[in-house]
C-alpha atoms as a PDB file:
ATOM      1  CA  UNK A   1     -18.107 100.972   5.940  1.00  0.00           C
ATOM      2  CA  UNK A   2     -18.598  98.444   9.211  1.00  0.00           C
ATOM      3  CA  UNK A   3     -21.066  97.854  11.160  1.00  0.00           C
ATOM      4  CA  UNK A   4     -23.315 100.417  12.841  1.00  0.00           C
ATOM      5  CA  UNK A   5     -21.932 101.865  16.247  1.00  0.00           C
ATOM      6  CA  UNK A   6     -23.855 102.983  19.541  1.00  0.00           C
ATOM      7  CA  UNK A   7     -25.038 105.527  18.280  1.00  0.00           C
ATOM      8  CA  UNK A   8     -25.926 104.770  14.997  1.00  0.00           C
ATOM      9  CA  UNK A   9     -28.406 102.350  16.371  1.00  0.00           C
ATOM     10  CA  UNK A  10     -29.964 104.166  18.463  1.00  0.00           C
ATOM     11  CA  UNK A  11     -30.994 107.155  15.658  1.00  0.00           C
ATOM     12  CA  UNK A  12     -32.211 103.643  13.698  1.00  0.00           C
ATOM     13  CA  UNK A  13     -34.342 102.815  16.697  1.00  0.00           C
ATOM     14  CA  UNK A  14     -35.800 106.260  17.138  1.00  0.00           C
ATOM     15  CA  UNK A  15     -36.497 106.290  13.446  1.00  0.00           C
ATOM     16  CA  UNK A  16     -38.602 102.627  13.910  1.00  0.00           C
ATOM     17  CA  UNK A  17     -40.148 104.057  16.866  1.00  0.00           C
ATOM     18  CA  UNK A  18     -41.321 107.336  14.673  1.00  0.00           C
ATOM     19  CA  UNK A  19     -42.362 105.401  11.890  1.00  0.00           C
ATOM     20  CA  UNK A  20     -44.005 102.582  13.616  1.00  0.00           C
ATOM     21  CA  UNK A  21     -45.364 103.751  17.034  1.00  0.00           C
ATOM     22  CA  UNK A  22     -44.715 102.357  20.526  1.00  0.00           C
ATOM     23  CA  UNK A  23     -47.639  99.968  19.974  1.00  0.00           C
ATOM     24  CA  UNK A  24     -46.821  98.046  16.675  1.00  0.00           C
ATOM     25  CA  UNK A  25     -43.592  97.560  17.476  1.00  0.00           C
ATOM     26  CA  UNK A  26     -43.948  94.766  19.767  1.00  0.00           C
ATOM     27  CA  UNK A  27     -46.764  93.446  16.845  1.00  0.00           C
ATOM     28  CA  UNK A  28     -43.910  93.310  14.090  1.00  0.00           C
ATOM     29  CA  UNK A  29     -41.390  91.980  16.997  1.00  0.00           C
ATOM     30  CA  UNK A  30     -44.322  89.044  17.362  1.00  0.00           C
ATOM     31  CA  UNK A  31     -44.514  88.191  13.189  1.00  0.00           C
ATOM     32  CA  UNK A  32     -40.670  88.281  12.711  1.00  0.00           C
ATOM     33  CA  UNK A  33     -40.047  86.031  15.642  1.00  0.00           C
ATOM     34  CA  UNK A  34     -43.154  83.420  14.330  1.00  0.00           C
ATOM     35  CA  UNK A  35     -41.583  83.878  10.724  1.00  0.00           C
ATOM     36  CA  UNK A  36     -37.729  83.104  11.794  1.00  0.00           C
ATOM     37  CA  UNK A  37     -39.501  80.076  14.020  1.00  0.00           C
ATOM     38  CA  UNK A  38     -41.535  78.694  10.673  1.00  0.00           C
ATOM     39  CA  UNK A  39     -38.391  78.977   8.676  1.00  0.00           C
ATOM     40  CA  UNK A  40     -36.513  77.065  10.983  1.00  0.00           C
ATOM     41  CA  UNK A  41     -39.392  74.317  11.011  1.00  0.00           C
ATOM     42  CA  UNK A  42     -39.482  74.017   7.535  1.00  0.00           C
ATOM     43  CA  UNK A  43     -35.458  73.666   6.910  1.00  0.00           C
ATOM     44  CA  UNK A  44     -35.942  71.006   9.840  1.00  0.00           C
ATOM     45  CA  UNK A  45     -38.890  69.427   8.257  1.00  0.00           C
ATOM     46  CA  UNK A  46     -37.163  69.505   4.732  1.00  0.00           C
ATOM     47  CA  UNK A  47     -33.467  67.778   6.217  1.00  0.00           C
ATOM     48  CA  UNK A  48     -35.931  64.913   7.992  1.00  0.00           C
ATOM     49  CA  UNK A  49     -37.909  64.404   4.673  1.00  0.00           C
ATOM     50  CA  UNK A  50     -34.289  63.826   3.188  1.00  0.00           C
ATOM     51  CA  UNK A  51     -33.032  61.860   5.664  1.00  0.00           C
ATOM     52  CA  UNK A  52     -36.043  59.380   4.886  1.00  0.00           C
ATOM     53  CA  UNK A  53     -36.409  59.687   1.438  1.00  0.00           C
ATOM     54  CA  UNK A  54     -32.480  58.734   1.647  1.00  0.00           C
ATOM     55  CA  UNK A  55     -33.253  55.656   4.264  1.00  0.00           C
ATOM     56  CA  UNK A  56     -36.131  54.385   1.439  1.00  0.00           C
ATOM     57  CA  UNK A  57     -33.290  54.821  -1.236  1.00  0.00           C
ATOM     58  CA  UNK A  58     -31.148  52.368   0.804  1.00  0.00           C
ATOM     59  CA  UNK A  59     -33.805  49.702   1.406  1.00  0.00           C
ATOM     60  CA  UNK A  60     -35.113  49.488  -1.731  1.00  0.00           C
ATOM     61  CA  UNK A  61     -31.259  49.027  -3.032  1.00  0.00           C
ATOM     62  CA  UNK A  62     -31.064  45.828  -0.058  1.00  0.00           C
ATOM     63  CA  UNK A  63     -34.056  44.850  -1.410  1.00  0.00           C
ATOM     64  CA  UNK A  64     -32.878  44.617  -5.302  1.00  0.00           C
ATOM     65  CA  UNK A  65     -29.615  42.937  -4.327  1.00  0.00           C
ATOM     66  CA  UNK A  66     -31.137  40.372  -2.315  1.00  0.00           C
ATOM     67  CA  UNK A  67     -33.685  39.492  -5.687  1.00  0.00           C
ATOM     68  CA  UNK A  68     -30.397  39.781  -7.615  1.00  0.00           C
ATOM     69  CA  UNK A  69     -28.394  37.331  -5.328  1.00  0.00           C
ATOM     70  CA  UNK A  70     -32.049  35.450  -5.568  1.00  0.00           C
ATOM     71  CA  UNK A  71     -32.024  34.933  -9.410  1.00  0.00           C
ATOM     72  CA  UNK A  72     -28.270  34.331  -9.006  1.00  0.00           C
ATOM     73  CA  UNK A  73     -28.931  30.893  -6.622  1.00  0.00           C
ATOM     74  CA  UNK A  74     -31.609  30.054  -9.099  1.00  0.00           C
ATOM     75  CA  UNK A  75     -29.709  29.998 -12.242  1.00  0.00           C
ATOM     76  CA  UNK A  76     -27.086  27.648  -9.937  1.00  0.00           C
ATOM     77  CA  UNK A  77     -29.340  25.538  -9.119  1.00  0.00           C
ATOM     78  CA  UNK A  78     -31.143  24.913 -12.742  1.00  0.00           C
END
């Protein structure tokens, strides 16, 4: 079984229309398009929190070589 045809999708849109009216439809059109658009935000908002999370990672790891190469110059010089 593939995907719907021509006219397959137009008995679905008939159906929607019966069920839903000519006036909700747009309403429903309206709250899926501002839930896709929040999803989208959120994965975008979730890869940028990563990204920095990832960049904090790094510079704490600079950070605790450079005390590391610190102690090592120390116990040289003592």
């Amino acid at each position: 079984m593939g995907m719907p045809g021509g006219v397959e999708w137009i008995l679905i849109a008939l159906v929607v229309l019966l069920l839903f009216g000519g006036k909700k439809i747009p309403e429903l059109a309206k709250g899926l398009g501002s839930g896709i658009k929040n999803f989208k935000k959120a994965v975008k908002d979730d890869e940028d929190e990563e990204v920095a999370s990832t960049d904090k990672v790094d510079e704490l790891d600079k950070k605790s070589e450079a005390k590391k190469e610190e102690k090592k110059e120390e116990s040289k010089t003592v």
